[in-house]
PDB file of N, CA and C in Angstrom:
ATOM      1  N   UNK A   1     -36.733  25.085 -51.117  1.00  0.00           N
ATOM      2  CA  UNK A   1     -36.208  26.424 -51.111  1.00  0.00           C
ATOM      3  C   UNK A   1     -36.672  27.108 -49.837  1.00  0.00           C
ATOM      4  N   UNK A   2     -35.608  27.466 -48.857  1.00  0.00           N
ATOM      5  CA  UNK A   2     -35.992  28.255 -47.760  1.00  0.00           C
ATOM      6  C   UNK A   2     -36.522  29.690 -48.023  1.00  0.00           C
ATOM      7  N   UNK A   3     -37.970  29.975 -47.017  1.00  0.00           N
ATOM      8  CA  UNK A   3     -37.562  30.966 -47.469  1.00  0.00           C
ATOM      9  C   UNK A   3     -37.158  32.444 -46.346  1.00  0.00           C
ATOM     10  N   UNK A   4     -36.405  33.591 -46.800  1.00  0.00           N
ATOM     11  CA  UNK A   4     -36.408  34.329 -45.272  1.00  0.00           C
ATOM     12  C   UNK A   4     -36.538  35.400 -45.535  1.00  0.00           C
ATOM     13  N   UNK A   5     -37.126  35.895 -44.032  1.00  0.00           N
ATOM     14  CA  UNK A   5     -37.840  36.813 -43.423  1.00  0.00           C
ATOM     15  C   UNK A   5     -37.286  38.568 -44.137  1.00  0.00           C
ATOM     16  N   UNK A   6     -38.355  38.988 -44.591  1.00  0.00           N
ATOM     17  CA  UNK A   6     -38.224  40.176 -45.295  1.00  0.00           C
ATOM     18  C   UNK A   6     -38.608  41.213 -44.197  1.00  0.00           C
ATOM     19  N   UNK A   7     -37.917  42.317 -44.709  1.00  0.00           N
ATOM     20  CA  UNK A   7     -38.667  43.676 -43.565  1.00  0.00           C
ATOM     21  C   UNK A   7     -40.346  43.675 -44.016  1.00  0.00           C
ATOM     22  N   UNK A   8     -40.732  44.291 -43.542  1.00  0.00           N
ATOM     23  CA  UNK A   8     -42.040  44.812 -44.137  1.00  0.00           C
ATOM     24  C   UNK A   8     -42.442  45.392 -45.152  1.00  0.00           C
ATOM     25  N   UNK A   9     -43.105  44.942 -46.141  1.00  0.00           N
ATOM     26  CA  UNK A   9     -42.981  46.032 -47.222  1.00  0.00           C
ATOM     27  C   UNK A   9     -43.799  47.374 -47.321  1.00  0.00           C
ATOM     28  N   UNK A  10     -42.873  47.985 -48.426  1.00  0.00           N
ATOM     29  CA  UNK A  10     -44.371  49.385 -48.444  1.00  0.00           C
ATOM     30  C   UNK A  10     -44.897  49.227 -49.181  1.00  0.00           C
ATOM     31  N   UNK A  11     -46.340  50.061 -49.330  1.00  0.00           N
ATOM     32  CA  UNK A  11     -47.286  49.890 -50.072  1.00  0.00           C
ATOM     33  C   UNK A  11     -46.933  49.791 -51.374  1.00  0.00           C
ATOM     34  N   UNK A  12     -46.310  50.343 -52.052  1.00  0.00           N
ATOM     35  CA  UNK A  12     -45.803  49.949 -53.226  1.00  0.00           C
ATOM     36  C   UNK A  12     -45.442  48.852 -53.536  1.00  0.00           C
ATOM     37  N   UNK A  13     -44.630  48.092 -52.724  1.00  0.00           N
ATOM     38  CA  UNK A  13     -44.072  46.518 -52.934  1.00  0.00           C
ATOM     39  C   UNK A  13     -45.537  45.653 -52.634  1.00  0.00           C
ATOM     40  N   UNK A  14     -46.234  46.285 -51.749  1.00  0.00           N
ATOM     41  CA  UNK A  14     -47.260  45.632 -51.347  1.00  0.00           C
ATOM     42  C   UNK A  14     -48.576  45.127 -52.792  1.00  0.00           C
ATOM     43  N   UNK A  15     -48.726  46.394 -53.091  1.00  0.00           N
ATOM     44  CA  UNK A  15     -49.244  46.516 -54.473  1.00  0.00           C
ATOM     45  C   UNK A  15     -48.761  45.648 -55.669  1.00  0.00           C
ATOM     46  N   UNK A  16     -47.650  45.706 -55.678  1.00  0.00           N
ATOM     47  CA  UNK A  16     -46.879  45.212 -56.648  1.00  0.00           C
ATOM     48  C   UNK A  16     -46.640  43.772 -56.925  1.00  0.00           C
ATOM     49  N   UNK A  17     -46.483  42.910 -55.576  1.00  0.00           N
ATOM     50  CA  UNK A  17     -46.945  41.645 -55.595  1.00  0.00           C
ATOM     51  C   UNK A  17     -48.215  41.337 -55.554  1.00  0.00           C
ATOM     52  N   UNK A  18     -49.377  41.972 -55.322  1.00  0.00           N
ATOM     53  CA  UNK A  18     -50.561  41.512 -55.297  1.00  0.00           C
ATOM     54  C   UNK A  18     -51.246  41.658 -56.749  1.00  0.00           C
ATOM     55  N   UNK A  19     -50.580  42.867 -57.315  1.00  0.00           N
ATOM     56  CA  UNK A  19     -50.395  42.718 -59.024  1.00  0.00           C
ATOM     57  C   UNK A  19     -49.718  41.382 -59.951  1.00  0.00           C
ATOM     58  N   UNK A  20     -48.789  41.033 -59.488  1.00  0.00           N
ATOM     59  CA  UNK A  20     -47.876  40.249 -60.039  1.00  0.00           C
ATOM     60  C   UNK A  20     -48.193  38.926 -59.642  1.00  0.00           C
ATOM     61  N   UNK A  21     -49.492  38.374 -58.795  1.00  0.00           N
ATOM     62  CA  UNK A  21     -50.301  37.369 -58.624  1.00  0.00           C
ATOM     63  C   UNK A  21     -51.262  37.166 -59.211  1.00  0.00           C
ATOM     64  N   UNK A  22     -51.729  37.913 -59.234  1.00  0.00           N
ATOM     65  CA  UNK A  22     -53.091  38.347 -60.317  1.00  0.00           C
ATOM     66  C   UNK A  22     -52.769  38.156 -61.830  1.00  0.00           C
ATOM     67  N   UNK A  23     -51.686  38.874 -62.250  1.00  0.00           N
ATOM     68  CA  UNK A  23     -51.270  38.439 -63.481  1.00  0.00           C
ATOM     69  C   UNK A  23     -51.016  37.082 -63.857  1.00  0.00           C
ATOM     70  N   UNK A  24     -50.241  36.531 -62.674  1.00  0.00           N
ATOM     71  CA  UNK A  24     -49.871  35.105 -62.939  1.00  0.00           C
ATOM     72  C   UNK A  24     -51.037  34.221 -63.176  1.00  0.00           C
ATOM     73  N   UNK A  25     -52.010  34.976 -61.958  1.00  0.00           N
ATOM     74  CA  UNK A  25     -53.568  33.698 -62.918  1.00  0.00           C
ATOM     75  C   UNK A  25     -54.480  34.169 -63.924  1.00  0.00           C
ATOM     76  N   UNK A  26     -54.111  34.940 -64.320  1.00  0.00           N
ATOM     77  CA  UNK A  26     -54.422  35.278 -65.883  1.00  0.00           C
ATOM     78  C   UNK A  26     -54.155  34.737 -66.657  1.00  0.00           C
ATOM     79  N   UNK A  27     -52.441  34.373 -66.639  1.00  0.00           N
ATOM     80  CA  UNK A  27     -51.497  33.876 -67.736  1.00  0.00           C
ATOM     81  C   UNK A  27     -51.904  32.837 -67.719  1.00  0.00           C
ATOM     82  N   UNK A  28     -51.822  31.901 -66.259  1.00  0.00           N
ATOM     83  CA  UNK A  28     -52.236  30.755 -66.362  1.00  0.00           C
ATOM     84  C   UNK A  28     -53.939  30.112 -67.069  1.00  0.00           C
ATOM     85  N   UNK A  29     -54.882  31.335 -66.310  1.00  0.00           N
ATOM     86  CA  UNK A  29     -55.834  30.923 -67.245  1.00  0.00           C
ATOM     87  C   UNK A  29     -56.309  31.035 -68.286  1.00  0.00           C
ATOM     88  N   UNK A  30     -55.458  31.857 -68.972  1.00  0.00           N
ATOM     89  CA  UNK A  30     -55.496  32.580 -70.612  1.00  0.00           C
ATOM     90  C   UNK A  30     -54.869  30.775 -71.914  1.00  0.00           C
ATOM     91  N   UNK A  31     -54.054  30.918 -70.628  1.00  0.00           N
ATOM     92  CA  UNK A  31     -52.858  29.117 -71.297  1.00  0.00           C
ATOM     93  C   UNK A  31     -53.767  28.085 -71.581  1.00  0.00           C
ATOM     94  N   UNK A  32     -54.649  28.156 -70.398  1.00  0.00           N
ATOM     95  CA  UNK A  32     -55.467  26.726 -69.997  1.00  0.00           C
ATOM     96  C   UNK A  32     -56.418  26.866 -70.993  1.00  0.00           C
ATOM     97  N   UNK A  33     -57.241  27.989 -71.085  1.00  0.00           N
ATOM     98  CA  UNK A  33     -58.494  28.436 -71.993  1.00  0.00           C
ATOM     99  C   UNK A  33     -58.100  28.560 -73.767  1.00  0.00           C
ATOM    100  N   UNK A  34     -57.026  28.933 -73.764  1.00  0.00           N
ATOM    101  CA  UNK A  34     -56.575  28.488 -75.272  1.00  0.00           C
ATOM    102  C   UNK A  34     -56.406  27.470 -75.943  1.00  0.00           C
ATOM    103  N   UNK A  35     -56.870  27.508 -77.237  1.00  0.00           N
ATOM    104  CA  UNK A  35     -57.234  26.495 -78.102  1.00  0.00           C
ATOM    105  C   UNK A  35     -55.697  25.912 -78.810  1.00  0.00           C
ATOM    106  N   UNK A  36     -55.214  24.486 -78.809  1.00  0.00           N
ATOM    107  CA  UNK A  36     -54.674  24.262 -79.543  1.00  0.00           C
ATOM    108  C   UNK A  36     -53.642  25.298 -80.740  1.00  0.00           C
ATOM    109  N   UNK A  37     -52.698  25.389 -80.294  1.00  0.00           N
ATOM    110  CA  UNK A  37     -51.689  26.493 -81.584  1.00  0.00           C
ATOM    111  C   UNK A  37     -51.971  27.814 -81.498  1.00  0.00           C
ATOM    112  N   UNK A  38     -52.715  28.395 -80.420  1.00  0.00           N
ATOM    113  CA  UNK A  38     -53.018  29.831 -80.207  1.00  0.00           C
ATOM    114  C   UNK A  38     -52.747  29.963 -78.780  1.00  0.00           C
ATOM    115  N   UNK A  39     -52.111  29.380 -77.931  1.00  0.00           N
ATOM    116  CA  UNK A  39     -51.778  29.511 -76.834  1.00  0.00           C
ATOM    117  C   UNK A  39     -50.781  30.486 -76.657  1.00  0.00           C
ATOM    118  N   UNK A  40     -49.725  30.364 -77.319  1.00  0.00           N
ATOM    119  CA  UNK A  40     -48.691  31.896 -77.323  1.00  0.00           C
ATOM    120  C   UNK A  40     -49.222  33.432 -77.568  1.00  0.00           C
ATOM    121  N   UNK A  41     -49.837  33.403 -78.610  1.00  0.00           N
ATOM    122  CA  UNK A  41     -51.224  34.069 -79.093  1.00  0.00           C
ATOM    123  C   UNK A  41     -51.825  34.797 -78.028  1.00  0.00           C
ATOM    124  N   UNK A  42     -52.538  34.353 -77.055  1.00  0.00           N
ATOM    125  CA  UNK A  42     -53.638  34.747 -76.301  1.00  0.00           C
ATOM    126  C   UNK A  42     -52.842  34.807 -75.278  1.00  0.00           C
ATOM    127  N   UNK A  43     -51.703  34.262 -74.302  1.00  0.00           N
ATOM    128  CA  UNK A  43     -51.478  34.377 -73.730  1.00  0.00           C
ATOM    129  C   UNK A  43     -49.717  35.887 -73.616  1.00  0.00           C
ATOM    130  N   UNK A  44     -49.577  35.809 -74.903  1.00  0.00           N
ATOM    131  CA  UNK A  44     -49.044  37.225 -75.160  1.00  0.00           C
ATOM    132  C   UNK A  44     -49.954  38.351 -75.344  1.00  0.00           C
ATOM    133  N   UNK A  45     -51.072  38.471 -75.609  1.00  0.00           N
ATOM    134  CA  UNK A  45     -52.244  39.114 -75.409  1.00  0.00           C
ATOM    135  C   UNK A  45     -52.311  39.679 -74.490  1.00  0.00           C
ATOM    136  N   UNK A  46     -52.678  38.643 -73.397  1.00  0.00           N
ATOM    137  CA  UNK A  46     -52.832  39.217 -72.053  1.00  0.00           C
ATOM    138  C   UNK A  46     -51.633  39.785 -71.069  1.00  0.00           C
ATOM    139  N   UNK A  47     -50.720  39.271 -71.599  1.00  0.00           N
ATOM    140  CA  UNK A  47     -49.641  39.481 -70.648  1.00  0.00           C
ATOM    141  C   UNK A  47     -49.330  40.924 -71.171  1.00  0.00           C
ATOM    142  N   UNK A  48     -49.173  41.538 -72.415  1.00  0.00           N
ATOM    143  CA  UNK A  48     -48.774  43.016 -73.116  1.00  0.00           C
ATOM    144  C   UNK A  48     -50.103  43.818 -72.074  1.00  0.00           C
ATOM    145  N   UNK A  49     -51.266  43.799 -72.865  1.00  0.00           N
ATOM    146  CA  UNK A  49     -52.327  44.252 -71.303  1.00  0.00           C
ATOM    147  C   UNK A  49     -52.277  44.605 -69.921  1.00  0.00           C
ATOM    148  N   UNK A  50     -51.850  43.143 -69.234  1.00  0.00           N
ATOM    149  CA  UNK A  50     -51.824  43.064 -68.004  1.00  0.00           C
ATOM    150  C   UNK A  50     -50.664  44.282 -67.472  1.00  0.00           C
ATOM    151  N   UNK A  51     -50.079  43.725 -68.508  1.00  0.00           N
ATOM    152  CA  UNK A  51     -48.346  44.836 -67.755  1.00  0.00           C
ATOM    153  C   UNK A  51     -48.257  45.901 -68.322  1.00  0.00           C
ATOM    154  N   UNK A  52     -49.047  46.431 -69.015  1.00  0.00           N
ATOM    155  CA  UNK A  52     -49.708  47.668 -69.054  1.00  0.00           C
ATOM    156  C   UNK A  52     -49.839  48.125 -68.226  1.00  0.00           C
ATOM    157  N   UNK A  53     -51.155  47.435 -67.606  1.00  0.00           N
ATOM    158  CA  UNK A  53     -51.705  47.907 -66.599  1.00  0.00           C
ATOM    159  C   UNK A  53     -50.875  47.984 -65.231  1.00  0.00           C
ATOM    160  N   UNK A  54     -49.804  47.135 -65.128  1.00  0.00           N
ATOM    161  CA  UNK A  54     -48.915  47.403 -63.975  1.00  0.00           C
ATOM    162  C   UNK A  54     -48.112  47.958 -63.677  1.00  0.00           C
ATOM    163  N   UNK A  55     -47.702  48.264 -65.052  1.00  0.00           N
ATOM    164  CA  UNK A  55     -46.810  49.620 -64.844  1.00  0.00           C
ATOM    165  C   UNK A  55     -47.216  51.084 -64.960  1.00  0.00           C
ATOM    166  N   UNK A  56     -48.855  50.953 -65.094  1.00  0.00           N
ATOM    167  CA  UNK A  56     -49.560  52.611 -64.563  1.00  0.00           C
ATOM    168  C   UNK A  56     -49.379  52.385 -63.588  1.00  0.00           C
ATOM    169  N   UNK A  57     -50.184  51.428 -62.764  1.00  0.00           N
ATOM    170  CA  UNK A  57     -50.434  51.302 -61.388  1.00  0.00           C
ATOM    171  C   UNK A  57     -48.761  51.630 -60.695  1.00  0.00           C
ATOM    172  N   UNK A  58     -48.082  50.828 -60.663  1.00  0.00           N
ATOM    173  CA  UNK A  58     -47.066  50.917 -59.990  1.00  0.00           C
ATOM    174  C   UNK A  58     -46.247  52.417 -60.054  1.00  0.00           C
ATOM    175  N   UNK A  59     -46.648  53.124 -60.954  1.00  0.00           N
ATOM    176  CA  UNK A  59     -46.384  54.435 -61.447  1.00  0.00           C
ATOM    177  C   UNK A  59     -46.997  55.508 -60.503  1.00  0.00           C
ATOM    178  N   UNK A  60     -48.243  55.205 -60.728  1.00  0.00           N
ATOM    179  CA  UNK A  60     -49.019  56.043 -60.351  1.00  0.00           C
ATOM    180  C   UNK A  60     -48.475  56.027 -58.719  1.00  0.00           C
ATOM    181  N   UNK A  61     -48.513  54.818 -58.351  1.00  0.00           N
ATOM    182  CA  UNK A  61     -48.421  54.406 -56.546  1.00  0.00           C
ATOM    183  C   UNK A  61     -46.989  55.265 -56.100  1.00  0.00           C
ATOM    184  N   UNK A  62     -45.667  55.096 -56.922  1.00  0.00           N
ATOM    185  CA  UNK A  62     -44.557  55.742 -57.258  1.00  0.00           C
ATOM    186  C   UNK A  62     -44.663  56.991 -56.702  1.00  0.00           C
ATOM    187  N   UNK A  63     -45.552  57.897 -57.562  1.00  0.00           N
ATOM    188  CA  UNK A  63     -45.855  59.237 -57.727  1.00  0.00           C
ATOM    189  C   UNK A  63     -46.481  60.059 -56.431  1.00  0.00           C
ATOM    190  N   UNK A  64     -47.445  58.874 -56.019  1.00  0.00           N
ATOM    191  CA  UNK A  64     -48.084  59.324 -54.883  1.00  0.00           C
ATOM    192  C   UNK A  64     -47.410  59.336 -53.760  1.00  0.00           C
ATOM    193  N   UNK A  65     -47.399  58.362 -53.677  1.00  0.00           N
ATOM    194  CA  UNK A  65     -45.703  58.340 -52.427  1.00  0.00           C
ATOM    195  C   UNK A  65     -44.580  59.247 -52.183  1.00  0.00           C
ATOM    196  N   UNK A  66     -44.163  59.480 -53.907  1.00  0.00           N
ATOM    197  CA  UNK A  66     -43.107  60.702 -53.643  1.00  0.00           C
ATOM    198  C   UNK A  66     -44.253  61.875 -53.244  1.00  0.00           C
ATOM    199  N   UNK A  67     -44.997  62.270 -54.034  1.00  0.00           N
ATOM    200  CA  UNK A  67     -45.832  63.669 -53.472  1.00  0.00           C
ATOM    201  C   UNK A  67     -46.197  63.778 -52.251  1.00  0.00           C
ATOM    202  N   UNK A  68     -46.747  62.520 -51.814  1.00  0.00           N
ATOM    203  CA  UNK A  68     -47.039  62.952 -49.861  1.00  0.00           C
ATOM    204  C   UNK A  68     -45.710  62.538 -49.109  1.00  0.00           C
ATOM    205  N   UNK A  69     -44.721  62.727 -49.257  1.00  0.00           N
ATOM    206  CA  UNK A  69     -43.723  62.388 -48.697  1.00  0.00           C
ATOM    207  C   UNK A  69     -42.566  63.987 -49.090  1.00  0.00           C
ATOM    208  N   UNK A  70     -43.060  64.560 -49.917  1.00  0.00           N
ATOM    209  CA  UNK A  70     -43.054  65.779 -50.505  1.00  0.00           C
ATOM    210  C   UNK A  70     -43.473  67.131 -50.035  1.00  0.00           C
ATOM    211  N   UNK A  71     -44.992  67.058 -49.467  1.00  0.00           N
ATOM    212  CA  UNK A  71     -45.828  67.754 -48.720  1.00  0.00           C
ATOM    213  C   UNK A  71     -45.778  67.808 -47.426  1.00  0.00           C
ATOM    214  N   UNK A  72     -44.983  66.368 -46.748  1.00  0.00           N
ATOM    215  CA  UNK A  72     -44.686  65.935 -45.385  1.00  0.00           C
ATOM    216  C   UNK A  72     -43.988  67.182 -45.104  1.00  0.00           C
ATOM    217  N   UNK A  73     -42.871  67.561 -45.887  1.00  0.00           N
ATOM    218  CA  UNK A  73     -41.725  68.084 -45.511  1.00  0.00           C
ATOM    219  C   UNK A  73     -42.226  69.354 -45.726  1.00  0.00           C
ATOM    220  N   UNK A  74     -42.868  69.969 -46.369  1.00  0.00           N
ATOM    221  CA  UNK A  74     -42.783  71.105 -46.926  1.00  0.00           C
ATOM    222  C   UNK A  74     -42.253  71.607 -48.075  1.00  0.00           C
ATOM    223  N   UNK A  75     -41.770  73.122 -48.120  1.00  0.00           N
ATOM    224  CA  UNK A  75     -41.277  73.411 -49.483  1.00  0.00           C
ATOM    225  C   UNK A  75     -40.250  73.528 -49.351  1.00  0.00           C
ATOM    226  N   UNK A  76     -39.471  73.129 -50.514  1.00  0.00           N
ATOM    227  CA  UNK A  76     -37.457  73.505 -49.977  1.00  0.00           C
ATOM    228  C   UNK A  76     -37.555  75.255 -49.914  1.00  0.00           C
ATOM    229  N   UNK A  77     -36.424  75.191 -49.379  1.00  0.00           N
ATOM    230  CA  UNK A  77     -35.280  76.350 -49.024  1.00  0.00           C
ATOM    231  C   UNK A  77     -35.141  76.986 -50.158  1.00  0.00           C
ATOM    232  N   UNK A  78     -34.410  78.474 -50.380  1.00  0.00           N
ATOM    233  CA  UNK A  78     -34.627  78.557 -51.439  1.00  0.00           C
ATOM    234  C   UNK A  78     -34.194  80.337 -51.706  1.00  0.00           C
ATOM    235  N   UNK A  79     -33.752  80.868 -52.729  1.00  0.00           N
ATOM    236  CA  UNK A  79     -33.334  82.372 -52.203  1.00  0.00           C
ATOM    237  C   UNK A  79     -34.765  83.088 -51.780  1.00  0.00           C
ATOM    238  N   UNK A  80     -34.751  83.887 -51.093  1.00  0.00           N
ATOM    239  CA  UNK A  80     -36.123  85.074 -50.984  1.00  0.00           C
ATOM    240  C   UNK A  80     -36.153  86.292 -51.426  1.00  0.00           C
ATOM    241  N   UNK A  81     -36.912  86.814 -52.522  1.00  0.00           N
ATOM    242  CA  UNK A  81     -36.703  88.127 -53.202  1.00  0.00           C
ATOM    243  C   UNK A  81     -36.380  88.805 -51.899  1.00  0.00           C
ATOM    244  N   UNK A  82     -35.875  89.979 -52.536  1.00  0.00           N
ATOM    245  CA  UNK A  82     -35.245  91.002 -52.023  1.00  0.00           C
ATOM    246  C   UNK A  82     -36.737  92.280 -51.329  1.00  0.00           C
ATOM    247  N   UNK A  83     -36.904  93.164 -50.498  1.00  0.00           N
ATOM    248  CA  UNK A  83     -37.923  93.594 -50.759  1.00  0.00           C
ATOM    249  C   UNK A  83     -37.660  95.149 -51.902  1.00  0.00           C
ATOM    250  N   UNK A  84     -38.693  95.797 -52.583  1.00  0.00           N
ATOM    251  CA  UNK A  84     -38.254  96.728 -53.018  1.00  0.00           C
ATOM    252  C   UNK A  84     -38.287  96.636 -54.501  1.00  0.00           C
ATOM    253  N   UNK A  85     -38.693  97.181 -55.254  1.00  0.00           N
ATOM    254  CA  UNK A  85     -38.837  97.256 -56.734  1.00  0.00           C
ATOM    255  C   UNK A  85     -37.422  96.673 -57.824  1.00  0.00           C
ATOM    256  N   UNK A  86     -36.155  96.981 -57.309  1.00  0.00           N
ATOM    257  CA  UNK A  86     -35.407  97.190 -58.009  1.00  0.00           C
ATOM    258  C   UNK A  86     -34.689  95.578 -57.493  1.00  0.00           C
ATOM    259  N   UNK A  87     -34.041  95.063 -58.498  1.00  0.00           N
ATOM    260  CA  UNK A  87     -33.468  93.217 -58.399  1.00  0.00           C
ATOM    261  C   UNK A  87     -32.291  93.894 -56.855  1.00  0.00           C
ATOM    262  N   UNK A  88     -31.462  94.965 -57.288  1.00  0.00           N
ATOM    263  CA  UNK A  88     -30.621  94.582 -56.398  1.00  0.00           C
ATOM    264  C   UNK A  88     -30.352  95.631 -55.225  1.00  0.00           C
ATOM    265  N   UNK A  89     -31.872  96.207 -54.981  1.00  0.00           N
ATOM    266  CA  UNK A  89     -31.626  97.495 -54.227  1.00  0.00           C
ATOM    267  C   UNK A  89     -31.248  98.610 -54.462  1.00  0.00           C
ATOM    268  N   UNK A  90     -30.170  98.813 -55.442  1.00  0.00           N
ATOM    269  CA  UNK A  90     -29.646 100.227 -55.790  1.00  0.00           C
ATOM    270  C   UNK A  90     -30.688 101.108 -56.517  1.00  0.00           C
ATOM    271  N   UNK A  91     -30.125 102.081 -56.520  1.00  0.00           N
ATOM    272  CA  UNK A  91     -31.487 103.092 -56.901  1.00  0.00           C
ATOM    273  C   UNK A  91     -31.095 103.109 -58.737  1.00  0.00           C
ATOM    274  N   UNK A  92     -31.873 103.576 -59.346  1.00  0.00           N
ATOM    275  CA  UNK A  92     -31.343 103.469 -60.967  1.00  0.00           C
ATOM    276  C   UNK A  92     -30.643 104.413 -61.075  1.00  0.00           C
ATOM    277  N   UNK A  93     -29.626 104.394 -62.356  1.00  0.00           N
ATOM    278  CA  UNK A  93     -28.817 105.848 -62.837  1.00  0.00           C
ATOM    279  C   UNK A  93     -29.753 106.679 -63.072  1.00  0.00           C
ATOM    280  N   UNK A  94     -29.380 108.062 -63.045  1.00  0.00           N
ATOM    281  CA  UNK A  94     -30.205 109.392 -63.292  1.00  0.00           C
ATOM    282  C   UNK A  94     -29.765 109.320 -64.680  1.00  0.00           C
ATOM    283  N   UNK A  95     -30.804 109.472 -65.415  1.00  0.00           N
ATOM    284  CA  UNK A  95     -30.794 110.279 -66.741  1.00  0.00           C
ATOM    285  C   UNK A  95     -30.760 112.232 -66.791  1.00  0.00           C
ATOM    286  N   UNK A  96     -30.216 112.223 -68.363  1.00  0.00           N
ATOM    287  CA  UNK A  96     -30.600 113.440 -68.810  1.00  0.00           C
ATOM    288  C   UNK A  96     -31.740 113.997 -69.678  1.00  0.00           C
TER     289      UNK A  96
END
């Protein structure tokens, strides 16, 4: 299987495979370390866990990224109150 040349990734993708390696030798050593007829067992164990845990992480990484990429820019656009007490400038009706 060839394989080809990817852009660079971002930290997120970066994260995300270095997660998704880690898991894999878990699984694998969760498989190996299990006893006879409990191998599905322990190794569904870890895997519900693991990907738990990877989908905070990858969440969290998500989040952060959008927020400083958020702050980069500043704050949107947006109407600007009016100055002056009253919503639309006019003065109020006179009472009696």
């Amino acid at each position: 299987m060839a394989r080809r040349a990817a852009p660079a990734p971002s930290p997120l993708e970066e994260l995300l495979v270095e997660q998704a390696r880690l898991l894999a030798r878990q699984l694998q050593a969760a498989a190996d370390a299990a006893p006879d007829g409990q191998v599905l067992a322990r190794v569904e164990a870890v895997a519900v866990a693991a990907g738990r845990e990877l989908i905070r992480q990858a969440t969290a990484a998500a989040l952060q990224g959008q927020a400083a990429a958020a702050e980069k820019k500043g704050r949107r656009g947006g109407p600007a109150p009016a100055a002056g007490s009253s919503p639309t400038g006019a003065a109020p009706p006179a009472r009696s």
